[in-house]
Protein backbone atom coordinates (compact mmCIF):
# COMPACT_ATOMS: atom_id res chain seq x y z
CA UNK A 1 -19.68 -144.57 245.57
CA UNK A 2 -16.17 -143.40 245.95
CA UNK A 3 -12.86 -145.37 245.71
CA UNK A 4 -9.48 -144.34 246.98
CA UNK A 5 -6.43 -145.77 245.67
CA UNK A 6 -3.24 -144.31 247.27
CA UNK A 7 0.96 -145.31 246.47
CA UNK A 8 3.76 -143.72 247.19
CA UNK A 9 4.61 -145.24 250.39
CA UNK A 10 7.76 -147.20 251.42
CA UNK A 11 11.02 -147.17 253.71
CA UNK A 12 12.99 -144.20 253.45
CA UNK A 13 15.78 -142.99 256.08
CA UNK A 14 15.39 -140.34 258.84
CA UNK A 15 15.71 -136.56 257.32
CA UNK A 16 14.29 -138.13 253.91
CA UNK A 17 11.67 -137.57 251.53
CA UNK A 18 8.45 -139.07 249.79
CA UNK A 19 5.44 -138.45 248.10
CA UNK A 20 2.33 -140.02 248.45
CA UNK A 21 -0.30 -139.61 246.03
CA UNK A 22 -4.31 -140.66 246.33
CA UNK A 23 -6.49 -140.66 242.48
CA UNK A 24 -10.21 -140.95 243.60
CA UNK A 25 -12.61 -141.75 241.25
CA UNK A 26 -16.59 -142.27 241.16
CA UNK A 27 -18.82 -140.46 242.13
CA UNK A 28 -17.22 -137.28 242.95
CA UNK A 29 -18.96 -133.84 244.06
CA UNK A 30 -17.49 -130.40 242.15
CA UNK A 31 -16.99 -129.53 246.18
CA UNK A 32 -15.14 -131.87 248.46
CA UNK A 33 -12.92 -132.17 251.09
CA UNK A 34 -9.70 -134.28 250.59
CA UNK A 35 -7.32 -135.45 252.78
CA UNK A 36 -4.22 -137.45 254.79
CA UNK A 37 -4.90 -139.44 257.99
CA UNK A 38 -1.79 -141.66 259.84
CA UNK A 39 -1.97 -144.56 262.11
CA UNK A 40 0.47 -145.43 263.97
CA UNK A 41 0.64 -148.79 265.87
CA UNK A 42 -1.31 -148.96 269.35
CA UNK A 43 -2.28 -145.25 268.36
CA UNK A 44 -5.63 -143.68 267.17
CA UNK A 45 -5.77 -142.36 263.32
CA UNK A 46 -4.69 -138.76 263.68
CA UNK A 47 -5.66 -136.33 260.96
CA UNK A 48 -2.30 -134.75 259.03
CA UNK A 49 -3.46 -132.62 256.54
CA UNK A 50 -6.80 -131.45 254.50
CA UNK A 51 -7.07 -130.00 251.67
CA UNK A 52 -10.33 -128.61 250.61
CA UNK A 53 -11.57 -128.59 246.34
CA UNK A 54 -10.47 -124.74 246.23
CA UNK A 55 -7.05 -125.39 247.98
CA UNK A 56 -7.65 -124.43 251.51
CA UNK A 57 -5.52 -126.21 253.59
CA UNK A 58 -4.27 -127.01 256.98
CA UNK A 59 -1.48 -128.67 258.99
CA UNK A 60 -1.10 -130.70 262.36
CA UNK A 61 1.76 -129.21 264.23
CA UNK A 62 3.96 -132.28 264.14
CA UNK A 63 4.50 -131.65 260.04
CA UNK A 64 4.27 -128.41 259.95
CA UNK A 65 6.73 -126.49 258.12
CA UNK A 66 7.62 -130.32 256.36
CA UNK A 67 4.84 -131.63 254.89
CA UNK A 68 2.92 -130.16 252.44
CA UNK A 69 -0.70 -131.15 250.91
CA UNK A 70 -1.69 -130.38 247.12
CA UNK A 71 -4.31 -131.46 244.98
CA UNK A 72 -5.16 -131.42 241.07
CA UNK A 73 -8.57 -131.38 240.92
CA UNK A 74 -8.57 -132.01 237.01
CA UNK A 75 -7.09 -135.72 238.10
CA UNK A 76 -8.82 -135.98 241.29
CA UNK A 77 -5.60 -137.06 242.78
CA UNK A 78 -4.39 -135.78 245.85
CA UNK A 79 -0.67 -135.38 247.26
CA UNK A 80 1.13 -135.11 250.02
CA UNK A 81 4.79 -134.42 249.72
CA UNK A 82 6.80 -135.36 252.89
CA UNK A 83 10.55 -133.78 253.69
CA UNK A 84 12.75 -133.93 256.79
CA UNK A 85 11.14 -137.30 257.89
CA UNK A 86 11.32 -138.58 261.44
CA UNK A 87 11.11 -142.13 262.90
CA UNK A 88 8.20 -140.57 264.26
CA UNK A 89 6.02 -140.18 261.34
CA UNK A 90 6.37 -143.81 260.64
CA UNK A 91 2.57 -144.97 260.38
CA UNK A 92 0.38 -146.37 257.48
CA UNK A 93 -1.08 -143.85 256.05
CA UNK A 94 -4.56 -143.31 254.63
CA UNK A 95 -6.70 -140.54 251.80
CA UNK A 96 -9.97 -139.47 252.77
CA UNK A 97 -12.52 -137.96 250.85
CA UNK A 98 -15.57 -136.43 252.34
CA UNK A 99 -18.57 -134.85 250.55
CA UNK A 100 -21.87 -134.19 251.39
CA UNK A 101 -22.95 -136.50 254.86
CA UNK A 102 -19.93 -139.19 252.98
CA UNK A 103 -16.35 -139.75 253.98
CA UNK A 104 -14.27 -142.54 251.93
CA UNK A 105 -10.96 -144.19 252.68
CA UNK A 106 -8.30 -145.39 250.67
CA UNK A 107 -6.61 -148.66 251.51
CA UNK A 108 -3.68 -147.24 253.38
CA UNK A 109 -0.05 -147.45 252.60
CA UNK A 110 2.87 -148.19 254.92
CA UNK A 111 5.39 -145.40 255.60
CA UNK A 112 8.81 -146.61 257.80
CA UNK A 113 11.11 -143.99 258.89
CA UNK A 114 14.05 -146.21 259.83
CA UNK A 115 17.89 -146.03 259.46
């Protein structure tokens, strides 16, 4: 088993920043797939950003060129640093980790982009 705990989240105004971070810990593989999911009310989960265990990564449009995804694989933590925020990336956002046939979830934390 695999648990996900993330922080970072909060209220923060329109062209600001955060940081989330996710520390997994259990029963982790050497090669894994890490990531950063967003749900926005009345909408599905929409993938943001993975990040795989040798630092491959990728980018929906929508934060491209803002966010950016990092890991340190030593801590099994996972990050996802967000700049230039829009009321439009206000969601609750979630970690994945996915190994082997496996994906795990974190909890979720709530990000507002409000004035």
């Amino acid at each position: 088993q695999v648990q996900l705990v993330e922080s970072g989240g909060g209220l923060v105004q329109p062209g600001g920043s955060l940081r989330l971070s996710c520390a997994a810990s259990g029963n982790i593989f050497t090669f894994n797939t890490m990531g950063w999911y967003r749900q926005a009310p009345g909408n599905q989960r929409e993938l943001v950003a993975p990040i795989t265990s040798n630092g491959s990564t990728n980018y929906a449009n929508s934060v491209k060129g803002r966010f950016t995804i990092s890991r340190d694989n030593g801590k099994n933590t996972v990050y996802l640093q967000m700049n230039s925020l829009k009321p439009e990336d206000t969601a609750v956002y979630y970690c994945s980790l996915s190994q082997g046939p496996n994906t795990y979830w974190g909890q979720g934390t709530q990000v507002t982009v409000s004035s």
